[in-house]
C-alpha atoms as a PDB file:
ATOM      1  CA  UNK A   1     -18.205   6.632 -16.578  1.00  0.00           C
ATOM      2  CA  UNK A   2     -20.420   4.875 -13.894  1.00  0.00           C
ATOM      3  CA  UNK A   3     -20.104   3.571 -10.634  1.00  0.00           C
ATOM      4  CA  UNK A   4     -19.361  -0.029 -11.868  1.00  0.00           C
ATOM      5  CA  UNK A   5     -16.416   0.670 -14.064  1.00  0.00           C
ATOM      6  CA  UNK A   6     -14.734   2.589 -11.382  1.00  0.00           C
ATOM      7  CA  UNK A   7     -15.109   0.072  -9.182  1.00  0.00           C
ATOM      8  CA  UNK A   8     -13.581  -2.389 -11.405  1.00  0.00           C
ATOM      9  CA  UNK A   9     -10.510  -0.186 -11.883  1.00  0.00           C
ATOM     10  CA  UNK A  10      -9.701  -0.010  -8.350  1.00  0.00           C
ATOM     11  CA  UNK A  11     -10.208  -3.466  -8.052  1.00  0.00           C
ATOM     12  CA  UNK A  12      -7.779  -4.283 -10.583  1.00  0.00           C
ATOM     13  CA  UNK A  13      -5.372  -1.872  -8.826  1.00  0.00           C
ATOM     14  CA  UNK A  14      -5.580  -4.168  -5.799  1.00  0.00           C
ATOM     15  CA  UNK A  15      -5.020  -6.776  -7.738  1.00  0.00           C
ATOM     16  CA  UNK A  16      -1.667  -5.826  -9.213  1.00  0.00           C
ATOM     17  CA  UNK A  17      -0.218  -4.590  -5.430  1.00  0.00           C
ATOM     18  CA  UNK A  18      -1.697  -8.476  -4.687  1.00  0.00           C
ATOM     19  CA  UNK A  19       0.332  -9.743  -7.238  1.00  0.00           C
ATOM     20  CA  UNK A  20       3.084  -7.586  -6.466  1.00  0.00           C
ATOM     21  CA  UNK A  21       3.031  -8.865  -2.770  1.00  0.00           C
ATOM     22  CA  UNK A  22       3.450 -12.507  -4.111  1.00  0.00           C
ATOM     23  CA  UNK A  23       5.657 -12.237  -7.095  1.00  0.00           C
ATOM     24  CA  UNK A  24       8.303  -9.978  -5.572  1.00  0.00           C
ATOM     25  CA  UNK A  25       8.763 -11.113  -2.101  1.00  0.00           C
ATOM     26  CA  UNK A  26      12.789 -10.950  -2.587  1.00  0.00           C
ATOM     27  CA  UNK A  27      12.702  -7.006  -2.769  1.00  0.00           C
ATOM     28  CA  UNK A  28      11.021  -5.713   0.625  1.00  0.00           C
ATOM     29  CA  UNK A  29      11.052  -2.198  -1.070  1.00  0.00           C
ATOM     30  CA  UNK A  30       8.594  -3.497  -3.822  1.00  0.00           C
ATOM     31  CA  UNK A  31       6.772  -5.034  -1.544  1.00  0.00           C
ATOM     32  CA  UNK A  32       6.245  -1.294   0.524  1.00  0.00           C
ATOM     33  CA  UNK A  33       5.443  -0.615  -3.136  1.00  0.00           C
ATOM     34  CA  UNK A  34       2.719  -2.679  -3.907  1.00  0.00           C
ATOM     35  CA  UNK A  35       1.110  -2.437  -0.052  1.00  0.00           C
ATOM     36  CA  UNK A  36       0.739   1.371  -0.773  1.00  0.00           C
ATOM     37  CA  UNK A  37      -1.161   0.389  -4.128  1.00  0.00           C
ATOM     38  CA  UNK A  38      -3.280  -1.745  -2.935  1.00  0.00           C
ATOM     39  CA  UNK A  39      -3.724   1.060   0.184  1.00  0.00           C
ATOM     40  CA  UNK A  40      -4.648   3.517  -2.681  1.00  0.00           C
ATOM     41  CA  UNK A  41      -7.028   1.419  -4.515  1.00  0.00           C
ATOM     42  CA  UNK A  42      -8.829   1.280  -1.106  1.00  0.00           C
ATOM     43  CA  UNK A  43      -8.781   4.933  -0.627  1.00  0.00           C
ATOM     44  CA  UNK A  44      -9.990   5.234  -4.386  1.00  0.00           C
ATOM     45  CA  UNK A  45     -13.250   2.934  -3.644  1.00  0.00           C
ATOM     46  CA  UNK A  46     -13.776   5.045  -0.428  1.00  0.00           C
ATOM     47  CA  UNK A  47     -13.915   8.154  -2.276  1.00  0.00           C
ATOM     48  CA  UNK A  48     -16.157   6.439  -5.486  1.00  0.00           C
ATOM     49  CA  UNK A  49     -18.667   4.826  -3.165  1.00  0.00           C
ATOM     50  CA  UNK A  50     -18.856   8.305  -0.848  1.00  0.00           C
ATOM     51  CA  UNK A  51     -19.400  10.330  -4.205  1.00  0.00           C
ATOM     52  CA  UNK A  52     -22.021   7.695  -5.380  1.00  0.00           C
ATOM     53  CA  UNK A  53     -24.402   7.693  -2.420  1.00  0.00           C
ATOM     54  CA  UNK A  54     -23.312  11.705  -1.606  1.00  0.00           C
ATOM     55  CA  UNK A  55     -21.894  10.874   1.782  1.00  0.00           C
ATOM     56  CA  UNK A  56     -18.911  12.610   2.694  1.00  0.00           C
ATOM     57  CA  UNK A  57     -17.493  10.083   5.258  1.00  0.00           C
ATOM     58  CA  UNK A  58     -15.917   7.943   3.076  1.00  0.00           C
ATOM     59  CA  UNK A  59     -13.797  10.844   1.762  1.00  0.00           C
ATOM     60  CA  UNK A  60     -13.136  10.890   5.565  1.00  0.00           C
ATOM     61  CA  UNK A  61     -11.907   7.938   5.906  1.00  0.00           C
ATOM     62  CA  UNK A  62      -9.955   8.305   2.791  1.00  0.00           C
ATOM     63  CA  UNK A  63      -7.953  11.075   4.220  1.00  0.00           C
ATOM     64  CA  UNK A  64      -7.301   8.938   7.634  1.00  0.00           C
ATOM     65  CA  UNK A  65      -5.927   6.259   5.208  1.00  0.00           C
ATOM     66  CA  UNK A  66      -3.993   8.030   3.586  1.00  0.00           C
ATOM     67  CA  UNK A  67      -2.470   9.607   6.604  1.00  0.00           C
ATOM     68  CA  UNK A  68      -2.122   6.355   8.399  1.00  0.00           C
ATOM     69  CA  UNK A  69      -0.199   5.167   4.912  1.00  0.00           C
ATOM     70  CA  UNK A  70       2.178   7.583   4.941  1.00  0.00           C
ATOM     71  CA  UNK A  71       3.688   7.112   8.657  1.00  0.00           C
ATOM     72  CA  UNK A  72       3.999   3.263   7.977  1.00  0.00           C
ATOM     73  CA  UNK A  73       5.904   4.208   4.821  1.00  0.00           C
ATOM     74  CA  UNK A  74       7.727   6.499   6.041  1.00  0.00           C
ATOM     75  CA  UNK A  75       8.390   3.940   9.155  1.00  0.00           C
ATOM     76  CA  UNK A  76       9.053   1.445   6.821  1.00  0.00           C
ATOM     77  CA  UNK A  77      11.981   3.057   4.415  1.00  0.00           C
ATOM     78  CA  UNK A  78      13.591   4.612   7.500  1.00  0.00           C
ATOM     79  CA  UNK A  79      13.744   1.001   8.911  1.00  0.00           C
ATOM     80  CA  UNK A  80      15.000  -0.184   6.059  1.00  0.00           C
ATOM     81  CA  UNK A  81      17.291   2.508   5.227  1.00  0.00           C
ATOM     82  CA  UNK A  82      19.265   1.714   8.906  1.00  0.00           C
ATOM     83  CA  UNK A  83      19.184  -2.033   7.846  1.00  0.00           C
ATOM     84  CA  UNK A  84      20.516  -1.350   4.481  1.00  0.00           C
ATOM     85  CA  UNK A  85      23.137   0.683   6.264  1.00  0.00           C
ATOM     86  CA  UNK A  86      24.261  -1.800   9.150  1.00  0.00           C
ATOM     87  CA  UNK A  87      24.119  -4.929   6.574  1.00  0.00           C
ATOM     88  CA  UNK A  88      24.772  -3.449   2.659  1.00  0.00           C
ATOM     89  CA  UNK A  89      21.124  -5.214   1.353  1.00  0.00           C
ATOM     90  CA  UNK A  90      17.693  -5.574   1.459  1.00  0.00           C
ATOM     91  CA  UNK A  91      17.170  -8.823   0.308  1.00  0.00           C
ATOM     92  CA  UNK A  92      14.002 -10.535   2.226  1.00  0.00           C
ATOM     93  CA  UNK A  93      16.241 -13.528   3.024  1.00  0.00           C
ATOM     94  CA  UNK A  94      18.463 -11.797   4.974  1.00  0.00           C
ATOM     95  CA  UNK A  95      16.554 -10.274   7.054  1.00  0.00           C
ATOM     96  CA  UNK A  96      15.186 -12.877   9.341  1.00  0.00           C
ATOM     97  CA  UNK A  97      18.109 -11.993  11.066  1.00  0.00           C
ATOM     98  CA  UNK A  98      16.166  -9.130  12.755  1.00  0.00           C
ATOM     99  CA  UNK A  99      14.306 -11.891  15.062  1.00  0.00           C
ATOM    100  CA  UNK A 100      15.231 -10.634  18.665  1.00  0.00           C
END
C-alpha cells in the first residue's frame, strides 16, 4: 500500500471520532471514546509520514501522544467514575452541575 491510502485511512478514522464527538454528546464516556480515536488516527499519520520521509521524530512524537493520551484518559474515567458515584449517571446534561 502507499503513502496516500494510508493517509486516507487515518483520515477517515478522525472522521468517525469527529462524528462520534457530535452525534453522541449525551454519553461523556463515548465521547472519551471517540477523542482517543481521533488521538490515534493522529498518532497513526505521525508514524506513516515519519516512515515515508525516514525520519524518526514523528515516531517520537507518536510515543509523547500517546503518553499524554493515556493520563487524560485515565484523568478523565477517574473523574467520571467519582461523579458517577456521588450522582448515579453520566448523562452530559447533568453535569453542568459541576460549574464551581
Amino acid at each position: 500500500m502507499d503513502f496516500i491510502t494510508f493517509v486516507i485511512v487515518s483520515f477517515c478514522l478522525f472522521f468517525f471520532g469527529l462524528v462520534g464527538i457530535f452525534l453522541n454528546r449525551k454519553n461523556v464516556l463515548l465521547v472519551l471514546m471517540s477523542v482517543e480515536l481521533m488521538l490515534l488516527s493522529l498518532n497513526f499519520n505521525f508514524i506513516i509520514t515519519s516512515s515515508y520521509i525516514d525520519d524518526r521524530v514523528g515516531q517520537l512524537f507518536a510515543v509523547f501522544v500517546l503518553t499524554v493520551a493515556a493520563a487524560e484518559s485515565s484523568i478523565g474515567l477517574a473523574l467520571l467514575v467519582s461523579y458517577y458515584r456521588l450522582n448515579g449517571t453520566i448523562a452530559l446534561e447533568q453535569i453542568t452541575n459541576l460549574k464551581g
